[in-house]
PDB file of N, CA and C in Angstrom:
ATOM      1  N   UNK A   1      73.875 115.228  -7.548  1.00  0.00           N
ATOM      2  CA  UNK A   1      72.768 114.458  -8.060  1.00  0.00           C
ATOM      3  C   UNK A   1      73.300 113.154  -8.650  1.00  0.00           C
ATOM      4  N   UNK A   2      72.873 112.368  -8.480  1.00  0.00           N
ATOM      5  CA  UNK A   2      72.859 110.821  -8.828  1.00  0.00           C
ATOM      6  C   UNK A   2      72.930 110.632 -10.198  1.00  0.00           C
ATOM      7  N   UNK A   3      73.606 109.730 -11.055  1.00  0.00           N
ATOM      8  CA  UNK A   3      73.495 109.839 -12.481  1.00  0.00           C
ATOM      9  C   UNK A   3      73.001 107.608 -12.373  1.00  0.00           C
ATOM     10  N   UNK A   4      71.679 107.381 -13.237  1.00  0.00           N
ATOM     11  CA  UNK A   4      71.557 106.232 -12.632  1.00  0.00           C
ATOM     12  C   UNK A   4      72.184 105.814 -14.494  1.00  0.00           C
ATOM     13  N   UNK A   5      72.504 104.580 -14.361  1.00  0.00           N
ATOM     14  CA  UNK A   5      73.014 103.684 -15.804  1.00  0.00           C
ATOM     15  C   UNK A   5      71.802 103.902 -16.654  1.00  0.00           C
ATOM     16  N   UNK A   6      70.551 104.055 -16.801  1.00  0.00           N
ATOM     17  CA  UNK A   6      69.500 104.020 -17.533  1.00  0.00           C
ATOM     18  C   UNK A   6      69.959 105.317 -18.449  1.00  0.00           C
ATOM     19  N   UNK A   7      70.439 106.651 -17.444  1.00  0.00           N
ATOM     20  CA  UNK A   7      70.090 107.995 -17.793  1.00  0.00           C
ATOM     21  C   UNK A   7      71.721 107.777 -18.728  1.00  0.00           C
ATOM     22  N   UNK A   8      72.389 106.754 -18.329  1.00  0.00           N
ATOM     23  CA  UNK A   8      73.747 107.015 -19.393  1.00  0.00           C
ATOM     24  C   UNK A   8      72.990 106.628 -20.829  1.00  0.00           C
ATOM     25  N   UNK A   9      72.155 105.792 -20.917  1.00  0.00           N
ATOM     26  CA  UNK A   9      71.594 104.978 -21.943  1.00  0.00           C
ATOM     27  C   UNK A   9      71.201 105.895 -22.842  1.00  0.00           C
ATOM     28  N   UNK A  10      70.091 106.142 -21.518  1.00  0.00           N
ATOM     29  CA  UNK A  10      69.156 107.672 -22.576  1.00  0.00           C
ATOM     30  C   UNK A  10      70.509 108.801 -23.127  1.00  0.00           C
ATOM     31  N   UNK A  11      71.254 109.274 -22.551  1.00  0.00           N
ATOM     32  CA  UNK A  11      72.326 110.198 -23.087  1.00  0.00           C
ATOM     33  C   UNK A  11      72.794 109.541 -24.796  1.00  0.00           C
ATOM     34  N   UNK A  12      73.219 108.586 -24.663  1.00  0.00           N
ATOM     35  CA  UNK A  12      73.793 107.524 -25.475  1.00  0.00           C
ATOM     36  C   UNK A  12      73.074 108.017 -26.874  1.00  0.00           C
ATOM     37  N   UNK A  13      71.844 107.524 -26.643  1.00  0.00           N
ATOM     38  CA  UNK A  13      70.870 107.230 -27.364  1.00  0.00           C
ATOM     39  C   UNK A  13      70.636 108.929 -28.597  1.00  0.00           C
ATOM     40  N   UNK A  14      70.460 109.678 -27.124  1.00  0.00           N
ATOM     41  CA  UNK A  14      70.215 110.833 -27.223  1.00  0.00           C
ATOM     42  C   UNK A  14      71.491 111.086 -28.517  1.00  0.00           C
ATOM     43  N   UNK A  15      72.787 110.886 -28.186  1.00  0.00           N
ATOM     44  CA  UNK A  15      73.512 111.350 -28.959  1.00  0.00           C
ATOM     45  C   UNK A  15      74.105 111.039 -30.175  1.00  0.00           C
ATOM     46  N   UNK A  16      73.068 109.730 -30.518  1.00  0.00           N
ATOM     47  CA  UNK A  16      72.614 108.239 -31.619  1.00  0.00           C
ATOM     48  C   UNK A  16      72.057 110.181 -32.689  1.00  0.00           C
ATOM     49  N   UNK A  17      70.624 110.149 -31.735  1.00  0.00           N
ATOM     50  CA  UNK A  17      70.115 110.969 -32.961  1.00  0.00           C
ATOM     51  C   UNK A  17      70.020 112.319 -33.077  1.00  0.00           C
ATOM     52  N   UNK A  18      71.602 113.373 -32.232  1.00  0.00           N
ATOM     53  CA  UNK A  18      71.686 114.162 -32.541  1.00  0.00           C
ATOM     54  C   UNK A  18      73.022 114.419 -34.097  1.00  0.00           C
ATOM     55  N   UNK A  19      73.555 113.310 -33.804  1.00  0.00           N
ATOM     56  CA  UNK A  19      74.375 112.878 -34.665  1.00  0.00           C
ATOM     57  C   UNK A  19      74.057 112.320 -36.163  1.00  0.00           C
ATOM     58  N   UNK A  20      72.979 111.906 -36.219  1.00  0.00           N
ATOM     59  CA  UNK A  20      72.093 111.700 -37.537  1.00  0.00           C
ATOM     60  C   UNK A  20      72.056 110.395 -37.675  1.00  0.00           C
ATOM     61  N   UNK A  21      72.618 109.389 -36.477  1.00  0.00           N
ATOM     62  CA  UNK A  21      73.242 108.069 -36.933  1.00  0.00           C
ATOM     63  C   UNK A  21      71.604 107.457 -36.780  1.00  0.00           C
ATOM     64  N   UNK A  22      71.022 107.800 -35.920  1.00  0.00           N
ATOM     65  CA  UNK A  22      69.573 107.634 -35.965  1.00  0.00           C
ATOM     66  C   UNK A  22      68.514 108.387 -36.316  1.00  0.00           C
ATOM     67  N   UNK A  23      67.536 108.562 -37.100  1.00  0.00           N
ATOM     68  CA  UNK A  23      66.516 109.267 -37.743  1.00  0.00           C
ATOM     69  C   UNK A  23      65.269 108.914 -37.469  1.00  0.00           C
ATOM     70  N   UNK A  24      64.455 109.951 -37.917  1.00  0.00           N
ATOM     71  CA  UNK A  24      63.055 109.456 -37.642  1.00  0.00           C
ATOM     72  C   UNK A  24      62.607 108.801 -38.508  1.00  0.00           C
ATOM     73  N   UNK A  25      62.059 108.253 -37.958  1.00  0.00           N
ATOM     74  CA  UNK A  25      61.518 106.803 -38.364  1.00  0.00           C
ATOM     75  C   UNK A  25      62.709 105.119 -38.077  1.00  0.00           C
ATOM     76  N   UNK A  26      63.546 105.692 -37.800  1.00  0.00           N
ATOM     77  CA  UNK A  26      64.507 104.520 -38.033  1.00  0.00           C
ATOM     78  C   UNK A  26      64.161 103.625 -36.386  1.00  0.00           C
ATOM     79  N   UNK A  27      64.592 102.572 -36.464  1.00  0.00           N
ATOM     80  CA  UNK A  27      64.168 101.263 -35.545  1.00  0.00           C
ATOM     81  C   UNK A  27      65.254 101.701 -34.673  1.00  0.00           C
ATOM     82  N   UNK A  28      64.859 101.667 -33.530  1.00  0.00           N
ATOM     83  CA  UNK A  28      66.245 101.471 -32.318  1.00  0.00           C
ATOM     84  C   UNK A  28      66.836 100.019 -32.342  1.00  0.00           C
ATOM     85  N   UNK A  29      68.237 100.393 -31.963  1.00  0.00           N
ATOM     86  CA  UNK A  29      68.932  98.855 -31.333  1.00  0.00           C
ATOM     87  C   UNK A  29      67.909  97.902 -30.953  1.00  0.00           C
ATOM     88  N   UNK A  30      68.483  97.070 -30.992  1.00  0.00           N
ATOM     89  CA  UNK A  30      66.932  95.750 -29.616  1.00  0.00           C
ATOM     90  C   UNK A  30      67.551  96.459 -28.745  1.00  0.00           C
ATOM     91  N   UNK A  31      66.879  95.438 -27.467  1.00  0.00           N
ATOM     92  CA  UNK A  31      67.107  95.583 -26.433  1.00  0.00           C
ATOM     93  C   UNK A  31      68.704  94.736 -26.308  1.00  0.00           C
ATOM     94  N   UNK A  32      68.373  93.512 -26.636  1.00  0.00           N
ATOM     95  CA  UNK A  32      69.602  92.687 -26.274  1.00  0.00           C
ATOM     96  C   UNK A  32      70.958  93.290 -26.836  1.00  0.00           C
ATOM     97  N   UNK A  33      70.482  93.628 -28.126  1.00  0.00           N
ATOM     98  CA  UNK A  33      71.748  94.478 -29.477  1.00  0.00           C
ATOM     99  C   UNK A  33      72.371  95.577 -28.369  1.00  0.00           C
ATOM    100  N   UNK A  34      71.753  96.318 -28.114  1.00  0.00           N
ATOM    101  CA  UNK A  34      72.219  97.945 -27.439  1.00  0.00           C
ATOM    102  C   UNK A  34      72.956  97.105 -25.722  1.00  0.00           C
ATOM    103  N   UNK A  35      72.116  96.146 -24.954  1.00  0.00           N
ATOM    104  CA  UNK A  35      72.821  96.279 -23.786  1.00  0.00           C
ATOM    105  C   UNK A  35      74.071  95.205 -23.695  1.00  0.00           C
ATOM    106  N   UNK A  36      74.114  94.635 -24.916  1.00  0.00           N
ATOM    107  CA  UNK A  36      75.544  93.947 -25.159  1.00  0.00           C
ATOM    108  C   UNK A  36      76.538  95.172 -25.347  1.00  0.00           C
ATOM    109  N   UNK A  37      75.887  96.013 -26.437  1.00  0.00           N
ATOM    110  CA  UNK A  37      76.827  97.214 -26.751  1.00  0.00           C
ATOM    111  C   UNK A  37      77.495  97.914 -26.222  1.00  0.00           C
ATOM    112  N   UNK A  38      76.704  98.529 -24.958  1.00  0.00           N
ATOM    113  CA  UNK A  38      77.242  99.358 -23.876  1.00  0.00           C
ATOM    114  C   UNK A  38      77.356  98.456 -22.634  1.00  0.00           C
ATOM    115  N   UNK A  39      77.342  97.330 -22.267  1.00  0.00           N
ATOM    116  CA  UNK A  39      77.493  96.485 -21.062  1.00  0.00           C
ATOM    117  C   UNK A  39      76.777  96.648 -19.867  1.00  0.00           C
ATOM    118  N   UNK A  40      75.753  97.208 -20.279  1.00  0.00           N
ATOM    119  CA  UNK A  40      74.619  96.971 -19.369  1.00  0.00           C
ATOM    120  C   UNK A  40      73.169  95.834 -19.496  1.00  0.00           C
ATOM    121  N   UNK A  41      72.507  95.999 -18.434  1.00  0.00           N
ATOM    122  CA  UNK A  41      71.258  95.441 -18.394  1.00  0.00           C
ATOM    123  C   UNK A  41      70.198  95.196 -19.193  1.00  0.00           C
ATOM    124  N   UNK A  42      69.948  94.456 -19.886  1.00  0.00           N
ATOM    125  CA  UNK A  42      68.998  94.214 -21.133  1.00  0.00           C
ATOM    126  C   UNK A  42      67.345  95.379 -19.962  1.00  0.00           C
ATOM    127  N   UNK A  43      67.224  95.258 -18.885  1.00  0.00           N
ATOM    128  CA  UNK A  43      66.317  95.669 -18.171  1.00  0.00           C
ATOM    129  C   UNK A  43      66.628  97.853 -18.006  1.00  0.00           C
ATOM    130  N   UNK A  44      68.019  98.007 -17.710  1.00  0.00           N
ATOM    131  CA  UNK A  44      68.620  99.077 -18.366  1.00  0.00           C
ATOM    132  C   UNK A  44      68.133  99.780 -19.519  1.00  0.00           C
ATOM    133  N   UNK A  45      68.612  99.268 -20.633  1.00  0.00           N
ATOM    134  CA  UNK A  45      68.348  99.574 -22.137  1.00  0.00           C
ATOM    135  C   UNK A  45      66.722  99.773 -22.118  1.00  0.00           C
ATOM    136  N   UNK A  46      65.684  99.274 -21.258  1.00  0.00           N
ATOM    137  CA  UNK A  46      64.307  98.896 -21.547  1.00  0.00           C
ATOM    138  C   UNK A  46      63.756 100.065 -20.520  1.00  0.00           C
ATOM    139  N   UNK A  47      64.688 100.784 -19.522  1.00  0.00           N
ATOM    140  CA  UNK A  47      64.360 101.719 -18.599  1.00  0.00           C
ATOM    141  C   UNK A  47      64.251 103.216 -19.363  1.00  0.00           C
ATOM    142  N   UNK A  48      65.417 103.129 -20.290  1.00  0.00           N
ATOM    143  CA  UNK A  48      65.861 103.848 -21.037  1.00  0.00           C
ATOM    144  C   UNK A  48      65.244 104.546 -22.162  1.00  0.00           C
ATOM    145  N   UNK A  49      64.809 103.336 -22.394  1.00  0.00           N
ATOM    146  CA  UNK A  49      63.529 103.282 -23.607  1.00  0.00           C
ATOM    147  C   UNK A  49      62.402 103.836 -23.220  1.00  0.00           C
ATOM    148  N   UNK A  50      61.603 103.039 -22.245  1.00  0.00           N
ATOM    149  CA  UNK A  50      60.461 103.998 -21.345  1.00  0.00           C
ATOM    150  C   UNK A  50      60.679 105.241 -21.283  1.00  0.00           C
ATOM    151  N   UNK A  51      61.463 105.801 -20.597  1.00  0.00           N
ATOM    152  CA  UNK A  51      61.922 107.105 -20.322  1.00  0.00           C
ATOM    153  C   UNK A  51      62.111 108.335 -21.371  1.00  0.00           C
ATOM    154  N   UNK A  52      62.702 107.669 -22.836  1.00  0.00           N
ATOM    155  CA  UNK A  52      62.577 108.247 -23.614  1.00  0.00           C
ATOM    156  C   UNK A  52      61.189 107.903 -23.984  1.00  0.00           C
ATOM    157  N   UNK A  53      60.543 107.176 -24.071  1.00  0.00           N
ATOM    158  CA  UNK A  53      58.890 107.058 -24.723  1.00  0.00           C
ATOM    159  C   UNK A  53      58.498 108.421 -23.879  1.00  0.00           C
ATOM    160  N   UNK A  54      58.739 107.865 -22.962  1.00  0.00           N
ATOM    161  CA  UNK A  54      57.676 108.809 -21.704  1.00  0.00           C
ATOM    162  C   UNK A  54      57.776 110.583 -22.089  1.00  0.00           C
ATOM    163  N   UNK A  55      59.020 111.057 -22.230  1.00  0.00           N
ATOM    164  CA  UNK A  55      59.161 112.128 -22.826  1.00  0.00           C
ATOM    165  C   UNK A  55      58.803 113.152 -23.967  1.00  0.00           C
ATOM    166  N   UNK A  56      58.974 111.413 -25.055  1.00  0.00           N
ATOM    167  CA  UNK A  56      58.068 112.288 -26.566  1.00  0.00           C
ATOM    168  C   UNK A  56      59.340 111.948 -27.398  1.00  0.00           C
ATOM    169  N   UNK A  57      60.525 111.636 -26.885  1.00  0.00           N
ATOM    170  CA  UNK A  57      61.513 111.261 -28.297  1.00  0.00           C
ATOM    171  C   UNK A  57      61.458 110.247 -28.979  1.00  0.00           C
ATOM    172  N   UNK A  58      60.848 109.005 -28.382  1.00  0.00           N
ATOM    173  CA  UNK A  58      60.755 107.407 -29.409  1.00  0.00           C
ATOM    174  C   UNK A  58      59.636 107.368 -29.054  1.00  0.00           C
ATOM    175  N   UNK A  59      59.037 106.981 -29.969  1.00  0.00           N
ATOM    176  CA  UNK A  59      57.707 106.413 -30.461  1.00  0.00           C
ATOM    177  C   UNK A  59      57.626 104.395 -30.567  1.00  0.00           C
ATOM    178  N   UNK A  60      56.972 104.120 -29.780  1.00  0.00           N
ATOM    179  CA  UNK A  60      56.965 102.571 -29.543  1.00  0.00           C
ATOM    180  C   UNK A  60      56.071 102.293 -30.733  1.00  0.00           C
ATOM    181  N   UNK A  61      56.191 100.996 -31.624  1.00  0.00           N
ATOM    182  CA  UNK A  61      55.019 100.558 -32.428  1.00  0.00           C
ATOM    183  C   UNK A  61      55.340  99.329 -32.348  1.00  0.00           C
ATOM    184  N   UNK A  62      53.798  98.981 -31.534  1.00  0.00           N
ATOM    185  CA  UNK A  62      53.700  97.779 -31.100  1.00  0.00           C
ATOM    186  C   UNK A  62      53.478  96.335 -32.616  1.00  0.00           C
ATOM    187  N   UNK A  63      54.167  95.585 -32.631  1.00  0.00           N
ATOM    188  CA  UNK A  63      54.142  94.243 -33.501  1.00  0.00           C
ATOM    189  C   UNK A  63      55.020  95.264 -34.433  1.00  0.00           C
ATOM    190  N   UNK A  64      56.488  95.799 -34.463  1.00  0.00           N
ATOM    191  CA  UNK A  64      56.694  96.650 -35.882  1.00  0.00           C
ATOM    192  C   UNK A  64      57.957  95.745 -35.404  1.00  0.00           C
ATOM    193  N   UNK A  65      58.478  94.067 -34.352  1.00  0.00           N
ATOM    194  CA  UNK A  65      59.858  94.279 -34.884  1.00  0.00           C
ATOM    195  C   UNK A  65      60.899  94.301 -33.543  1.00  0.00           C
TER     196      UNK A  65
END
């Protein structure tokens, strides 16, 4: 099975807030912040994001930032 750069993101991310380094409620990276970080695609990081929205782990709030 295919592993695409988005799903490394989401892993990434994933392991942001099993680790405690991210919490609920806390703001994700930007976009630009995180795909400088890991050297990917500002469009990447934003696939990533969807994907986790889409699931139920981040919560988008629109004008928060």
């Amino acid at each position: 099975m295919k592993t695409y750069r988005y799903q490394s993101v989401e892993k990434n991310i994933m392991a942001l807030i099993a680790s405690g380094a991210l919490g609920l409620g806390d703001k994700l990276p930007s976009l630009r912040g995180f795909s400088n970080r890991l050297g990917v695609s500002v469009s990447t990081v934003n696939q990533a994001y969807l994907e986790l929205e889409r699931k139920g782990v981040i919560e988008s709030r629109p004008r928060s930032g």
